[in-house]
C-alpha atoms as a PDB file:
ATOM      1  CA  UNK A   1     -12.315  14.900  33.166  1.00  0.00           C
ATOM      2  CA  UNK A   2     -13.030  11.366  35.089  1.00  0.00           C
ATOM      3  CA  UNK A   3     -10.476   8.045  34.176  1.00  0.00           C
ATOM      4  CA  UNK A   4     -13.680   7.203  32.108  1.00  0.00           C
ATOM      5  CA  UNK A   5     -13.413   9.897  29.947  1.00  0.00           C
ATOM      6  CA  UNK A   6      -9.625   8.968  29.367  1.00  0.00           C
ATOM      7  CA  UNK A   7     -10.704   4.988  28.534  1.00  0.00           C
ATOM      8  CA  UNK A   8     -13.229   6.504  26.173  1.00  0.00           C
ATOM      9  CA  UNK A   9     -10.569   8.710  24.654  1.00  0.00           C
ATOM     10  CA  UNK A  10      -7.522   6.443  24.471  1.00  0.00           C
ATOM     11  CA  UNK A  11      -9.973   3.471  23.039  1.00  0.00           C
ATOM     12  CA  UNK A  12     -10.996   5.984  20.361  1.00  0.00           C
ATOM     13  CA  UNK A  13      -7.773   6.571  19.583  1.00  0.00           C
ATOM     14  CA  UNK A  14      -6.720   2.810  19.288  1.00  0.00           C
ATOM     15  CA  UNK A  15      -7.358   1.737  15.958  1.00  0.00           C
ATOM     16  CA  UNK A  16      -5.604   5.231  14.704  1.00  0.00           C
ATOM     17  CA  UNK A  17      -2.198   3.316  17.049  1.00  0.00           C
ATOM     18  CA  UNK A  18      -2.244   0.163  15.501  1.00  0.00           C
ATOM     19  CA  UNK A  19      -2.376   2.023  11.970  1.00  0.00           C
ATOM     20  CA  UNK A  20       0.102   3.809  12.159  1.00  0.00           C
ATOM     21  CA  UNK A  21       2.335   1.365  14.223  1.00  0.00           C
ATOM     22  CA  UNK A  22       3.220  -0.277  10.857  1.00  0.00           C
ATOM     23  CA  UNK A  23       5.656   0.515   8.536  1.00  0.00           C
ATOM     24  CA  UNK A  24       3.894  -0.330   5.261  1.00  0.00           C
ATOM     25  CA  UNK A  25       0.915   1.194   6.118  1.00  0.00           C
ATOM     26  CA  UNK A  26       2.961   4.705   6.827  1.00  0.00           C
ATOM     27  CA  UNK A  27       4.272   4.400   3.079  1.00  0.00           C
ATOM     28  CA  UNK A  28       0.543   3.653   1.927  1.00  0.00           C
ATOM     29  CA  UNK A  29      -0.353   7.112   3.399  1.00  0.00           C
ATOM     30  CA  UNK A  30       2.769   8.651   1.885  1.00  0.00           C
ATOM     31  CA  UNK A  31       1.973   7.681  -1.324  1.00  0.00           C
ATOM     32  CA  UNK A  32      -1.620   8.902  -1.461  1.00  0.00           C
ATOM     33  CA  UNK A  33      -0.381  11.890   0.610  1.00  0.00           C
ATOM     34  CA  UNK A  34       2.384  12.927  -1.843  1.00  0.00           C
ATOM     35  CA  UNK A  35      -0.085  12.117  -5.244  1.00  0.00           C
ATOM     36  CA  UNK A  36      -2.358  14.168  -3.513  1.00  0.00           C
ATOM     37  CA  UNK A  37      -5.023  11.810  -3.007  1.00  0.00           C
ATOM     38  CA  UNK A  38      -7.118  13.005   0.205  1.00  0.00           C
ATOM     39  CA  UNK A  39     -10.667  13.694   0.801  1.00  0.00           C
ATOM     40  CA  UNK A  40     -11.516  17.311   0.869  1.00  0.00           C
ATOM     41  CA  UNK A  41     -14.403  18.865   1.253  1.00  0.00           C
ATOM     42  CA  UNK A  42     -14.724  21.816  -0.397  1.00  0.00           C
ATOM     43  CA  UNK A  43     -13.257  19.411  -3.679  1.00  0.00           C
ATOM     44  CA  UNK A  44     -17.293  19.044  -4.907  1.00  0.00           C
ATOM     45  CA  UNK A  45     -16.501  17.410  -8.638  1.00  0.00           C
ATOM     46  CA  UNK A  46     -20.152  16.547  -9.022  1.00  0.00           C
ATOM     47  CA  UNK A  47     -20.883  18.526 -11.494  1.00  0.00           C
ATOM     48  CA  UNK A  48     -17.677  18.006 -13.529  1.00  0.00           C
ATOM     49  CA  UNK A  49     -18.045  15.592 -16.605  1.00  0.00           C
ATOM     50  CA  UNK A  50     -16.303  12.620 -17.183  1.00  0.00           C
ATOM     51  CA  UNK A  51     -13.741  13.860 -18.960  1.00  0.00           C
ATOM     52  CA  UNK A  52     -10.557  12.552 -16.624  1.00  0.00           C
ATOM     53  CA  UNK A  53      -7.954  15.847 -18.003  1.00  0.00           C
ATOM     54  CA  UNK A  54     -10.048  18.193 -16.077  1.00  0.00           C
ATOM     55  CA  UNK A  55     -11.407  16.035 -13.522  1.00  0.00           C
ATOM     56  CA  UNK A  56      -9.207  15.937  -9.993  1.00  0.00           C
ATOM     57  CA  UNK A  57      -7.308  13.019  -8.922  1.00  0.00           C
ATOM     58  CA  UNK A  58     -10.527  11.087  -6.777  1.00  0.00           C
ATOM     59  CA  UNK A  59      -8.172   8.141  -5.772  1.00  0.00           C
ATOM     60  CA  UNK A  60      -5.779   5.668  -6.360  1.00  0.00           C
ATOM     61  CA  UNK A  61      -6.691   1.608  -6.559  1.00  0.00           C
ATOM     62  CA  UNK A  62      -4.711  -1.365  -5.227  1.00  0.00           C
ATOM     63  CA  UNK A  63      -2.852  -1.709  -8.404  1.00  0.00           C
ATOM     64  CA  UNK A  64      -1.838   1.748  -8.132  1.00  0.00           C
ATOM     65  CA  UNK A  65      -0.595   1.456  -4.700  1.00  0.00           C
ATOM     66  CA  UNK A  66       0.797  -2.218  -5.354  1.00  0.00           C
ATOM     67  CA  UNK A  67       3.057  -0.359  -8.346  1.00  0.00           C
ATOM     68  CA  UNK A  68       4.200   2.118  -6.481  1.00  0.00           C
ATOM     69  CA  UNK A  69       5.238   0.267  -3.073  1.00  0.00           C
ATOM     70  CA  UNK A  70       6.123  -3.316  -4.655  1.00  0.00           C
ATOM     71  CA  UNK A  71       4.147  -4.790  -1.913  1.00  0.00           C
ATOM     72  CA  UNK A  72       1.676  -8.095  -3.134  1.00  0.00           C
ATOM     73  CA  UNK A  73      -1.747  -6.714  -3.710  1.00  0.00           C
ATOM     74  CA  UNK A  74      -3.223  -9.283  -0.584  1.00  0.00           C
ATOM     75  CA  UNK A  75      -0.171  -6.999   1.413  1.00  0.00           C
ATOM     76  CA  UNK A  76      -1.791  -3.954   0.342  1.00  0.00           C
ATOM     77  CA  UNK A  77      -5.767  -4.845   0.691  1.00  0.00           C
ATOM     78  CA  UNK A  78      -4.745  -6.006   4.345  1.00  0.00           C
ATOM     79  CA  UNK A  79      -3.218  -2.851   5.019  1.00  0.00           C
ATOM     80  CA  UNK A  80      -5.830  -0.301   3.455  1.00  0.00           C
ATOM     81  CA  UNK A  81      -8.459  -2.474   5.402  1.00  0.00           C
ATOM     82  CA  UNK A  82      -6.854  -1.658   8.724  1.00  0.00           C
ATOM     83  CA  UNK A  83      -6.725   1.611   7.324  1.00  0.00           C
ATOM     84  CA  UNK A  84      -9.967   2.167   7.183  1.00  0.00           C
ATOM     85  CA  UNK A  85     -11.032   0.769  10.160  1.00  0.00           C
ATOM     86  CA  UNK A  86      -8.983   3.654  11.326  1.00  0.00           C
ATOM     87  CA  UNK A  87     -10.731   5.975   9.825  1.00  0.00           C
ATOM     88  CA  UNK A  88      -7.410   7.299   7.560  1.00  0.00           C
ATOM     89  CA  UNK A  89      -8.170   5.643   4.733  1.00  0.00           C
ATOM     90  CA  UNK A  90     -12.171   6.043   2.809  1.00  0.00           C
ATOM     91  CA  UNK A  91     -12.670   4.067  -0.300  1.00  0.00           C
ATOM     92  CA  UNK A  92     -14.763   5.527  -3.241  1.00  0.00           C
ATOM     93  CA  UNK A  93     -16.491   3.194  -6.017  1.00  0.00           C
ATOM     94  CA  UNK A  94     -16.354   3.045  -9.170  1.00  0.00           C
ATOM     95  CA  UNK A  95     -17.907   0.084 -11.289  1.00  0.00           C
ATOM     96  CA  UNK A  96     -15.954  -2.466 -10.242  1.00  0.00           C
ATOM     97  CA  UNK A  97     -13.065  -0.697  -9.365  1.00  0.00           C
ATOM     98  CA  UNK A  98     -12.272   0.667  -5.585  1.00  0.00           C
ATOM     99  CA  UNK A  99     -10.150   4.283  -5.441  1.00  0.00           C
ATOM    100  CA  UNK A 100      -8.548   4.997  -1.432  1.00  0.00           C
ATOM    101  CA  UNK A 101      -7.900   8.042  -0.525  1.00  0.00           C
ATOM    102  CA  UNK A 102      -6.852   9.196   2.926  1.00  0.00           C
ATOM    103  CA  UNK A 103      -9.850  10.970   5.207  1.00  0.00           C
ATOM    104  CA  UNK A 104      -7.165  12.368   8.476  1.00  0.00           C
ATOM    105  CA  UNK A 105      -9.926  15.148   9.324  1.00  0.00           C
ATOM    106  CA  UNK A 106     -11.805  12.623  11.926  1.00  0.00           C
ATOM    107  CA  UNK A 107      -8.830  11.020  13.504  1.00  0.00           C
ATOM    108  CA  UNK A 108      -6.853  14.314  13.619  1.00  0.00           C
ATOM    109  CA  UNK A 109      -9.479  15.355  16.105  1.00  0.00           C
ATOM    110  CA  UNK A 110      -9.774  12.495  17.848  1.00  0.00           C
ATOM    111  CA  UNK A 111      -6.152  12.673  18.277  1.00  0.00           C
ATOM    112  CA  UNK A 112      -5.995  16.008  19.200  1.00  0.00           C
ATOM    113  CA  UNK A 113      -8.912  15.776  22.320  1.00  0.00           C
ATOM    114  CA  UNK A 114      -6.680  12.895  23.830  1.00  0.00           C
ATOM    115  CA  UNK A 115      -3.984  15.133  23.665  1.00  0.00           C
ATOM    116  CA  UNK A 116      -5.699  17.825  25.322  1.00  0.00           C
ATOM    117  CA  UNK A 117      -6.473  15.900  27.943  1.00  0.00           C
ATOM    118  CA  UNK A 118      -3.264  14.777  28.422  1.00  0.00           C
ATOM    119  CA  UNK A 119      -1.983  18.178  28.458  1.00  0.00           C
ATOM    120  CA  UNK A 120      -4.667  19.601  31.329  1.00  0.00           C
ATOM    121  CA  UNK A 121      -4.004  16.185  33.697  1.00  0.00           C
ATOM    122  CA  UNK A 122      -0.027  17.334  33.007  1.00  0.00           C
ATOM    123  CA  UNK A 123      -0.906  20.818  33.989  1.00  0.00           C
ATOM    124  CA  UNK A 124      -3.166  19.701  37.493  1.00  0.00           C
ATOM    125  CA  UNK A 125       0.244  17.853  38.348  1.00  0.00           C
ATOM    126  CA  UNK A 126       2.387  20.783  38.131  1.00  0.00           C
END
């Protein structure tokens, strides 16, 4: 691998650094981690009916989050926005209302090819 591919790798990577460089944003993924809020997908509730005491747990809005952090609800739309843009956080629809849940399949890998390459330009050094 060239410096390029590094740039491309550690630029990739960026937005998943700034997320998680904040403390409020790490208990935003603890609380949809430990409710169990995360997008899985072999989780297909499609053809489950409406009926929300059999349906799995698709989400968890702002209020939800604001409740269980004590953090403003502008503090905690902010912070799911960057979030998102980091690919942790997906948002799913419904009406009017907005349930996050975390998505860590994407970044994981990203995060794990930079590492990789950090590991094989460790091991030409050696």
């Amino acid at each position: 691998m060239h410096a390029e591919d590094f740039n491309e790798l550690f630029q990739n990577c960026m937005p998943i650094f700034i997320a998680l460089g904040d403390e409020v944003r790490l208990t935003i993924i603890k609380v949809l981690a430990n409710a169990g809020i995360y997008d899985d997908p072999g989780n297909d509730v499609s053809n489950i009916k409406d009926d929300l005491s059999i349906r799995p747990r698709q989400g968890m809005n702002v209020k939800e989050i604001t409740e269980m952090t004590r953090l403003s609800r502008p503090a905690i739309s902010h912070h799911l926005k960057i979030l998102k843009t980091a690919g942790l956080v997906n948002v799913r629809q419904e009406g009017t209302a907005n349930y996050y849940y975390l998505t860590i399949g994407d970044s994981t890998k990203k995060l794990c090819s930079l590492g990789l390459y950090l590991q094989e330009l460790m091991n030409q050094v050696t």
